[in-house]
N, C-alpha and C. Protein backbone atom coordinates (compact mmCIF):
# COMPACT_ATOMS: atom_id res chain seq x y z
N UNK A 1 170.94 103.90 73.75
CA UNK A 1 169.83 103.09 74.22
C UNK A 1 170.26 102.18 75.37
N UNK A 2 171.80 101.39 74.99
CA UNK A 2 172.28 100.60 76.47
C UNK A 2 171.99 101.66 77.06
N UNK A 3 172.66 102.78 77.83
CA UNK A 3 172.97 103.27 78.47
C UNK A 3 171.30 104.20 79.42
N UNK A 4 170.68 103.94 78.72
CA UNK A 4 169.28 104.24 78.95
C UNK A 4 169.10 103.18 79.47
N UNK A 5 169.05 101.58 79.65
CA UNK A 5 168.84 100.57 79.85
C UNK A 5 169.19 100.37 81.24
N UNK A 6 170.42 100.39 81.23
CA UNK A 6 171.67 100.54 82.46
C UNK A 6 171.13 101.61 83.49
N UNK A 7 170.59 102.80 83.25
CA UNK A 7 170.45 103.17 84.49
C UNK A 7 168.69 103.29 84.66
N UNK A 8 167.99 102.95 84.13
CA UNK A 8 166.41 102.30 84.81
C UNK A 8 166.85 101.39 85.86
N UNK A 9 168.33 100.61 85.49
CA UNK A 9 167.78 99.04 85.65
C UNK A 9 169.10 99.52 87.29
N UNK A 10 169.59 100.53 87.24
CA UNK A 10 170.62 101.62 88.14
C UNK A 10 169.68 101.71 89.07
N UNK A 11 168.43 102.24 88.76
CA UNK A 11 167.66 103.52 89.69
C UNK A 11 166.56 102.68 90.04
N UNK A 12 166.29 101.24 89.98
CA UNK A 12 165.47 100.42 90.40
C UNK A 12 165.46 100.24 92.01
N UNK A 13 163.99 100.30 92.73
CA UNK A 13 163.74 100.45 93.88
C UNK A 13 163.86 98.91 94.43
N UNK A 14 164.15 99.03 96.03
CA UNK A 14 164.07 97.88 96.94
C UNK A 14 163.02 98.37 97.45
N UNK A 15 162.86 96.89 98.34
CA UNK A 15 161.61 97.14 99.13
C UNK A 15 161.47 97.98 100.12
N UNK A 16 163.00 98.42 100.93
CA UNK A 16 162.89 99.48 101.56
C UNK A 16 162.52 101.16 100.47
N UNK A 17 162.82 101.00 99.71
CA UNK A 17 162.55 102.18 99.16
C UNK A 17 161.35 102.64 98.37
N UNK A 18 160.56 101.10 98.69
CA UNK A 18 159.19 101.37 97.81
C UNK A 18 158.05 101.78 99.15
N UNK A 19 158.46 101.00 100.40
CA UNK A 19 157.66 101.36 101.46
C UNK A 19 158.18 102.88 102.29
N UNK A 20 159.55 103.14 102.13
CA UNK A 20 159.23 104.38 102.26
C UNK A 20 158.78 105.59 101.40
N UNK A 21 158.56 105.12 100.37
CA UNK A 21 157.91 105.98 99.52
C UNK A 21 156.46 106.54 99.64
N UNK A 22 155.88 105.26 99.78
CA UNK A 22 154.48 104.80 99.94
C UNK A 22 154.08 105.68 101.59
N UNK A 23 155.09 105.60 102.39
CA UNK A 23 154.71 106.46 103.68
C UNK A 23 154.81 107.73 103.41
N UNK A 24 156.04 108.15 102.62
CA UNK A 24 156.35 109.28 102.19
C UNK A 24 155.23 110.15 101.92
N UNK A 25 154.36 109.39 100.50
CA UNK A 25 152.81 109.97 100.60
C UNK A 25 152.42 109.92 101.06
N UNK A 26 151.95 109.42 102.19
CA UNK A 26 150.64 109.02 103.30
C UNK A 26 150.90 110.71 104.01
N UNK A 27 152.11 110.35 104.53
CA UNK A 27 152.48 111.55 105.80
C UNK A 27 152.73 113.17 104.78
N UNK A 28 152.49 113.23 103.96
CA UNK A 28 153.19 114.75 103.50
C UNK A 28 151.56 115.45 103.40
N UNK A 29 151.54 116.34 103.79
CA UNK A 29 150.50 117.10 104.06
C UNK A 29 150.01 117.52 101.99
N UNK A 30 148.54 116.75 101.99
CA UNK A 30 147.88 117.16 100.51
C UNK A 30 146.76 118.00 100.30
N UNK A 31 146.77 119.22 101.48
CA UNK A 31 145.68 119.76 102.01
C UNK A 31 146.20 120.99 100.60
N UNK A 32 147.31 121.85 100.84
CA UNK A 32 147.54 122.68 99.89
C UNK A 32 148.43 122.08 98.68
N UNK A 33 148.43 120.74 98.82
CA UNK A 33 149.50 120.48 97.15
C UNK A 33 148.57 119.44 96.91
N UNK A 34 149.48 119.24 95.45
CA UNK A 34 149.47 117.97 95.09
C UNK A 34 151.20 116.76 94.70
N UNK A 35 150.50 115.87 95.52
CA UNK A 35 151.53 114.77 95.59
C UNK A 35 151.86 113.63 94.66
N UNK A 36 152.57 113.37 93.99
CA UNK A 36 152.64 112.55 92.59
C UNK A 36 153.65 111.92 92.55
N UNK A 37 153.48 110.61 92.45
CA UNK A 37 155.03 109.78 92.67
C UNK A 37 155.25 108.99 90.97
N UNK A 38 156.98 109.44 91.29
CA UNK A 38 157.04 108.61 89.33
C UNK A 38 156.62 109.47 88.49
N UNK A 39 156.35 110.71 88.78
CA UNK A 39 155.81 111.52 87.42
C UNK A 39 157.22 112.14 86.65
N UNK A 40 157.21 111.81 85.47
CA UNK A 40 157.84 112.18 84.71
C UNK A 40 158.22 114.02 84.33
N UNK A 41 158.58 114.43 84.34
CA UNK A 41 159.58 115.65 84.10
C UNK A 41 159.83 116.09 82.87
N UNK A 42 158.69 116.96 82.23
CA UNK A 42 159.68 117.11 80.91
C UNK A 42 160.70 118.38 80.81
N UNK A 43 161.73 117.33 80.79
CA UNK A 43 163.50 118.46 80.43
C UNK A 43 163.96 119.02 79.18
N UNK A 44 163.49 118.12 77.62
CA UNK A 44 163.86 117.74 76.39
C UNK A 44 164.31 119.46 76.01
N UNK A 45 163.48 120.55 77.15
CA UNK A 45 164.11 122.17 76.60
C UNK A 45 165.50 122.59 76.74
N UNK A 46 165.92 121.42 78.27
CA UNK A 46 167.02 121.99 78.91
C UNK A 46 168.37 121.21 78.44
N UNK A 47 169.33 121.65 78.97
CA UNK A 47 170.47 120.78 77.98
C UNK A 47 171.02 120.65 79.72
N UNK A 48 171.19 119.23 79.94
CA UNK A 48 171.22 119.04 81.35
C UNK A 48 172.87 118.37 81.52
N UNK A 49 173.53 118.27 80.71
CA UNK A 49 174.94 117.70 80.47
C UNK A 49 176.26 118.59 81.39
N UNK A 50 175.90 119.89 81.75
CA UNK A 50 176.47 120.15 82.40
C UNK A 50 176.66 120.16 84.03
N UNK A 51 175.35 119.43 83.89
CA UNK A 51 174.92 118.64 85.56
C UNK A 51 175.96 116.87 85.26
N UNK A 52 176.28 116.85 84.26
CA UNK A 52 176.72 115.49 84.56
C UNK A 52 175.81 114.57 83.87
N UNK A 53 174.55 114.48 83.47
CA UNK A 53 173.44 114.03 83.77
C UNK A 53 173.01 113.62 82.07
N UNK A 54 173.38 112.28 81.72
CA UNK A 54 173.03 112.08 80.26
C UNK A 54 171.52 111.89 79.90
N UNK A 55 170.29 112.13 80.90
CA UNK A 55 169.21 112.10 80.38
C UNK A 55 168.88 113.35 79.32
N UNK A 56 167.57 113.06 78.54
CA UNK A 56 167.74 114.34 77.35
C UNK A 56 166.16 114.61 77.49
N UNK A 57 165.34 113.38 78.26
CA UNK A 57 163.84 114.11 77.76
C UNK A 57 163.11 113.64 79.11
N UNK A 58 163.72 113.22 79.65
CA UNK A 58 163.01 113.39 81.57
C UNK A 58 163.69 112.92 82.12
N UNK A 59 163.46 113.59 83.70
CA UNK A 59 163.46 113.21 84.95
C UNK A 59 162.25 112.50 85.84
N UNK A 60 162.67 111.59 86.29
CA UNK A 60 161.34 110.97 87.60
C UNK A 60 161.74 110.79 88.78
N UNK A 61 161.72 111.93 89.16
CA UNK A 61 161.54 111.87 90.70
C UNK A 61 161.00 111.01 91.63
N UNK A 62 161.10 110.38 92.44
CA UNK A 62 160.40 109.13 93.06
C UNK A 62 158.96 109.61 93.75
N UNK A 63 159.24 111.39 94.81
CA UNK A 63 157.95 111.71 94.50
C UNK A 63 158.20 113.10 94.14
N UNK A 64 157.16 113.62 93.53
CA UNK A 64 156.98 115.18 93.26
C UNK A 64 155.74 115.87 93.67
N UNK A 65 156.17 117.18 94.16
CA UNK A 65 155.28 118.35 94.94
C UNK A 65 154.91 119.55 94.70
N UNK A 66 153.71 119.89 94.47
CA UNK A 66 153.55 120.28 93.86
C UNK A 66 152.42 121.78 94.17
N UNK A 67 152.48 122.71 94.39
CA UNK A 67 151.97 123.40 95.39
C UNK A 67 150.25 124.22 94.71
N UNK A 68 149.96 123.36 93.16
CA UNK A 68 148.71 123.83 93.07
C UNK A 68 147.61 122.07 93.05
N UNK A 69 146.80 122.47 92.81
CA UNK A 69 145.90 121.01 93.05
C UNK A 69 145.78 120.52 91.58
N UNK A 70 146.14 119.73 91.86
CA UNK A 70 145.56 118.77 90.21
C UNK A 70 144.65 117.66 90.62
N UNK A 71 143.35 117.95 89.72
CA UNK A 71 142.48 116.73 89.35
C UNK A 71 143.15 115.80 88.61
N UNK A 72 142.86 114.38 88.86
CA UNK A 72 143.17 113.49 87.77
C UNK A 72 141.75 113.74 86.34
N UNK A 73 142.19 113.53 85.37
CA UNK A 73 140.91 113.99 83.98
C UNK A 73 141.02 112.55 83.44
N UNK A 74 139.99 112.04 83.65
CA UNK A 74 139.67 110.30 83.19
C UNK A 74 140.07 110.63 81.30
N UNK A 75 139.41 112.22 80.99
CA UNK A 75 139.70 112.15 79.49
C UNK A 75 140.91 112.21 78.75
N UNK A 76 141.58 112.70 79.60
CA UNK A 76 142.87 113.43 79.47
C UNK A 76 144.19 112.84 80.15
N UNK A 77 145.31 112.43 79.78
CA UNK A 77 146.40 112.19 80.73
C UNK A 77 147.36 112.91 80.47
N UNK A 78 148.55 113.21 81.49
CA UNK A 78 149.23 113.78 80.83
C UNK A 78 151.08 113.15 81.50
N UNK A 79 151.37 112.22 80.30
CA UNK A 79 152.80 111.98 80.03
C UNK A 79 154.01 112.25 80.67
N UNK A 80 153.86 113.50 80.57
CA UNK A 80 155.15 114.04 80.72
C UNK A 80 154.84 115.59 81.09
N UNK A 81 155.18 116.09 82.55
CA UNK A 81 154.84 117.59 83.06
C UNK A 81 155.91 119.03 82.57
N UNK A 82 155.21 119.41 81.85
CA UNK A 82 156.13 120.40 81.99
C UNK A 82 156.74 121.66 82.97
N UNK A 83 155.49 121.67 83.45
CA UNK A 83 155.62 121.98 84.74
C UNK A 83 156.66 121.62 85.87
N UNK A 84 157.42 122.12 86.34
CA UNK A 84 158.03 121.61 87.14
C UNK A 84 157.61 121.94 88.61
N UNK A 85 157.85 121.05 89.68
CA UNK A 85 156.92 120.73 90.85
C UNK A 85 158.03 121.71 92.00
N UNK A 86 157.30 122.23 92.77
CA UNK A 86 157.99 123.10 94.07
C UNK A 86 159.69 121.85 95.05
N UNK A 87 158.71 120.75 94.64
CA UNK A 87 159.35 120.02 95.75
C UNK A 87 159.60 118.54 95.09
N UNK A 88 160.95 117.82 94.98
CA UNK A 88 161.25 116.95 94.53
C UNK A 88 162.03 115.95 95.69
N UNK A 89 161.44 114.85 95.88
CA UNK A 89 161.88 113.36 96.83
C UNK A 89 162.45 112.85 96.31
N UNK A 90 163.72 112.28 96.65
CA UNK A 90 164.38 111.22 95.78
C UNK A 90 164.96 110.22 96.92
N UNK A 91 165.07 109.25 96.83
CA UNK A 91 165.00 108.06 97.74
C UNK A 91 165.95 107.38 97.17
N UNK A 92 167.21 107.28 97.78
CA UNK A 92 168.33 106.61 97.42
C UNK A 92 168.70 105.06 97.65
N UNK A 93 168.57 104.21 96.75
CA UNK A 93 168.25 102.78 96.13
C UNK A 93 169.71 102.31 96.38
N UNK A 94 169.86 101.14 96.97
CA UNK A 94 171.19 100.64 96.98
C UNK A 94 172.46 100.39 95.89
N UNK A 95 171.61 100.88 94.71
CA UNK A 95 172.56 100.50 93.80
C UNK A 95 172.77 102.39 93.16
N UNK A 96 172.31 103.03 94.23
CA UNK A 96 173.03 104.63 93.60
C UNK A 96 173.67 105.31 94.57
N UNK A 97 174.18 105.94 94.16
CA UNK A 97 175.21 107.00 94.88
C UNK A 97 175.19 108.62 95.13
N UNK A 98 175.33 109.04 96.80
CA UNK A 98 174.99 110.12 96.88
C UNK A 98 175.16 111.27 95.91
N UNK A 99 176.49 111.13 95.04
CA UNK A 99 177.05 111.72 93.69
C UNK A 99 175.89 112.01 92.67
N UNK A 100 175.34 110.91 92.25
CA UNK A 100 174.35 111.21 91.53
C UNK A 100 173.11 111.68 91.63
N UNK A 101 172.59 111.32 92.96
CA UNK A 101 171.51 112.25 93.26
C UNK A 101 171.95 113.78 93.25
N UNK A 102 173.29 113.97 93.65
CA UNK A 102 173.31 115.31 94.17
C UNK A 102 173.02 116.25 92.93
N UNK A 103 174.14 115.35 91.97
CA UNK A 103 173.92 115.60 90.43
C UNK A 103 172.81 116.12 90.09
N UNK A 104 171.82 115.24 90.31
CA UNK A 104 170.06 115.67 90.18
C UNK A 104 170.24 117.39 90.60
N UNK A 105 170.17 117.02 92.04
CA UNK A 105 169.62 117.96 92.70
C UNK A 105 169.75 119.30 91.76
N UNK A 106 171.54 119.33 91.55
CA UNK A 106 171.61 120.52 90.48
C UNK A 106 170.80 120.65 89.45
N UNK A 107 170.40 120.06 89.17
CA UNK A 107 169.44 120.27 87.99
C UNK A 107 168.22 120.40 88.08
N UNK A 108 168.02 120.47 89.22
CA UNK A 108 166.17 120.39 89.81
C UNK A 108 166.37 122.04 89.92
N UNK A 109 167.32 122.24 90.48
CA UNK A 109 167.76 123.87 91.10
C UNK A 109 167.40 124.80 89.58
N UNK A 110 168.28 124.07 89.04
CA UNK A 110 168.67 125.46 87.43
C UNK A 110 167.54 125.57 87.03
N UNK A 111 166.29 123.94 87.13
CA UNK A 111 164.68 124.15 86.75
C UNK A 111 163.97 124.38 87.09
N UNK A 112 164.33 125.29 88.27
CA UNK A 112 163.39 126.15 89.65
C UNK A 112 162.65 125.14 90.25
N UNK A 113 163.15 124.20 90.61
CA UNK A 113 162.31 123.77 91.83
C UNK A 113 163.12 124.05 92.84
N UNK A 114 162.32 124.32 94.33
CA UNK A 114 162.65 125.60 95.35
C UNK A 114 163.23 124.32 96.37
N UNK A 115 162.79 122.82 96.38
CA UNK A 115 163.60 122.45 97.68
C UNK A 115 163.22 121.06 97.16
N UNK A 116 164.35 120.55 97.51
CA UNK A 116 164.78 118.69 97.38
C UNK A 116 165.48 118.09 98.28
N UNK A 117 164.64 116.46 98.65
CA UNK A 117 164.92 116.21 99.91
C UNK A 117 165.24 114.59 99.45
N UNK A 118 166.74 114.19 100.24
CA UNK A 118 167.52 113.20 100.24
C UNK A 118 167.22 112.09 101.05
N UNK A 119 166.09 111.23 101.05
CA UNK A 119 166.25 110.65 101.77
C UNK A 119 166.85 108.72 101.63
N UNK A 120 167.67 108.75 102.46
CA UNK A 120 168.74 107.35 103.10
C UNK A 120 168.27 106.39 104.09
N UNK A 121 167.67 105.61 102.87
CA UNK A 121 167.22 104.35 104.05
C UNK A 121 167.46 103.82 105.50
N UNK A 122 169.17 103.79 104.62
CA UNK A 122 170.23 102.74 105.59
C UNK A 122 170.35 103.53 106.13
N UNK A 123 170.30 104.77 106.67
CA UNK A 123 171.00 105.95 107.48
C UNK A 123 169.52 106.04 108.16
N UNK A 124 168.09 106.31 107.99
CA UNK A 124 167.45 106.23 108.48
C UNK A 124 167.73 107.86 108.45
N UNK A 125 167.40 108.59 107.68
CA UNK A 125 167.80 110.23 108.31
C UNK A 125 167.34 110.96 106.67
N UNK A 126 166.57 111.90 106.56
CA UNK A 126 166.44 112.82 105.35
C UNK A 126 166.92 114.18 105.53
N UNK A 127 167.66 114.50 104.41
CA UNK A 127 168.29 115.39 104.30
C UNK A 127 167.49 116.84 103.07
N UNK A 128 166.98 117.70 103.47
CA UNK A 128 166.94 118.78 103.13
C UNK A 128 167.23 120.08 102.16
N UNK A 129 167.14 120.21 101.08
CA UNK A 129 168.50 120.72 100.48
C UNK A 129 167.43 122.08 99.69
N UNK A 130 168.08 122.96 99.74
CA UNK A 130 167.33 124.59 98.94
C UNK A 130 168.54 124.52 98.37
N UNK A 131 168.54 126.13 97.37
CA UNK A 131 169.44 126.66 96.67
C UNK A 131 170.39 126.80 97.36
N UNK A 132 170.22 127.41 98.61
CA UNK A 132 170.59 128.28 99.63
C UNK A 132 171.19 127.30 100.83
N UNK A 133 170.81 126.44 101.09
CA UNK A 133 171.05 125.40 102.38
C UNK A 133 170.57 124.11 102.30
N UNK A 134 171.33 123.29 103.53
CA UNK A 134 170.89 122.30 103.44
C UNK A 134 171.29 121.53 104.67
N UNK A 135 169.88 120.82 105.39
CA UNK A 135 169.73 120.89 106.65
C UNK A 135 169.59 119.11 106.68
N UNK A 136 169.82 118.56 107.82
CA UNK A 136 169.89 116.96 107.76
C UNK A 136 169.01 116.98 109.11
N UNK A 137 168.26 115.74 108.60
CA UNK A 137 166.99 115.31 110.03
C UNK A 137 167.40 113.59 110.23
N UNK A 138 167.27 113.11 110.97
CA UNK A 138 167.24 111.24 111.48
C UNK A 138 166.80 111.07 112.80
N UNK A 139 166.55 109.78 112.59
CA UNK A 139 165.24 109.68 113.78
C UNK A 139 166.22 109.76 114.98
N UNK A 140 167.15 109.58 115.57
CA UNK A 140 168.14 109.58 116.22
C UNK A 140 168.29 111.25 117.12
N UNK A 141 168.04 111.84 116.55
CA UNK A 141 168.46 113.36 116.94
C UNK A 141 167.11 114.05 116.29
N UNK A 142 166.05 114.08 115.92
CA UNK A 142 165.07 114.52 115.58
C UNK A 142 163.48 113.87 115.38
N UNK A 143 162.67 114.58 115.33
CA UNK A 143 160.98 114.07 115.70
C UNK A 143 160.78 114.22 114.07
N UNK A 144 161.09 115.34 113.25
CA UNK A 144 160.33 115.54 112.59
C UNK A 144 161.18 116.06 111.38
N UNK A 145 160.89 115.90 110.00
CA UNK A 145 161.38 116.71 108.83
C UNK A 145 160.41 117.87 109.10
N UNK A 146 161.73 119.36 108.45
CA UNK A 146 161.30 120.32 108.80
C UNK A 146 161.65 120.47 107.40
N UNK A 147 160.83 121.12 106.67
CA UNK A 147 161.37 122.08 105.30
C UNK A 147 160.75 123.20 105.00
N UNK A 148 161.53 124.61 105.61
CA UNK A 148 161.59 125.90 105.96
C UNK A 148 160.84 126.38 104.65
N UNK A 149 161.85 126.19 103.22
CA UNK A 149 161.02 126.90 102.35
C UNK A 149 159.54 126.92 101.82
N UNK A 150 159.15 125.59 101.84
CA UNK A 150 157.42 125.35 101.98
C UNK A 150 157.04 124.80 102.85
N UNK A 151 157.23 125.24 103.80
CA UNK A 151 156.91 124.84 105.35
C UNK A 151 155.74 123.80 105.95
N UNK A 152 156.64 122.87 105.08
CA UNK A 152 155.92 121.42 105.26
C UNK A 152 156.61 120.79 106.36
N UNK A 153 156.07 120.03 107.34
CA UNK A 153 156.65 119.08 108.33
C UNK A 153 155.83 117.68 108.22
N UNK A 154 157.20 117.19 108.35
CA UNK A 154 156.65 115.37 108.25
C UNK A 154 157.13 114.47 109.28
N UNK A 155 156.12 113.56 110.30
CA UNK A 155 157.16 112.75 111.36
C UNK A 155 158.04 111.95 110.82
N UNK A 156 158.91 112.04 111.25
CA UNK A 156 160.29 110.98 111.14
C UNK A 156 159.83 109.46 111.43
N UNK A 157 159.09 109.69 112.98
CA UNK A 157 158.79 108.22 112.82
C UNK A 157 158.18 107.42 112.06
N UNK A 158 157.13 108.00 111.54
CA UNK A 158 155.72 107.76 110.52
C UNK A 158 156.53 107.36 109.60
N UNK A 159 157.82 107.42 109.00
CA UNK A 159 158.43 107.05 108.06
C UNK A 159 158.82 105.89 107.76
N UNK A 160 160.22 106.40 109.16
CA UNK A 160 161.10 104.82 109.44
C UNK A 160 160.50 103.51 110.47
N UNK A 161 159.30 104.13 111.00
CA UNK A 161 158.54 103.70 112.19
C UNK A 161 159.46 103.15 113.02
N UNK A 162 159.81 103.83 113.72
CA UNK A 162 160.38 104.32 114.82
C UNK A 162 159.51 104.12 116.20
């Protein structure tokens, strides 16, 4: 239970990481998905320990993507997805380490989600990542996030406002 405690209180957002979040949705195209930030992950099938990774009954992605449409159902909510989403954001908080996201990442992979994207405040730059590759964007050397496998593009500036 500490240790459950310890990393909420680990994976807690700054204000840079709550406003780029918040752009994050604005700018990601919701014409063919759906976009969901904080939604919970249900894992409780998978045994995720060989990622490193002592969670046992979710993941929350900061945002998740999702490539069919969901209504919200005023009657109905739902907790915890079992579903797992095409596309997972994770927004790296000053008090975590590229190690552990990456950690994630493996485990987003083994639960078929097709592409996860790193993005670094302080670096000002998102990084890209498939099974297969993994491509780095910053406003410095690029206009735009490109992500090949669901060929979504997002401005860079619209982000970091640039």
């Amino acid at each position: 239970m500490i240790d459950d405690l310890d990393e909420r209180f680990q994976n807690m957002g700054s204000l840079n990481h709550s406003v780029i979040q918040a752009r994050l949705a604005r700018w990601l195209p919701d014409d063919n998905f759906t976009i969901a930030t904080e939604l919970s992950l249900d894992v409780s099938q998978t045994d995720l320990s060989p990622f490193g990774l002592k969670v046992k009954e979710e993941l929350k992605p900061d945002i998740s993507i999702y490539e069919e449409s969901y209504q919200p159902n005023p009657l109905e909510d739902i907790i915890k997805m079992s579903k797992m989403p095409s596309l997972v954001i994770e927004i790296l908080s000053p008090t975590q380490g590229f190690e552990e996201i990456l950690a994630k990442f493996k485990a987003y992979f083994a639960l078929g989600i097709k592409s996860c994207w790193l993005v670094t405040p302080a670096l000002e730059s998102i990084a890209v990542y498939s099974a297969k590759q993994y491509k780095p964007f910053d406003v410095t050397h690029d206009t735009e996030v490109i992500d090949e496998v669901l060929n979504i593009r997002v401005p860079l500036q619209k982000i970091f406002r640039k």
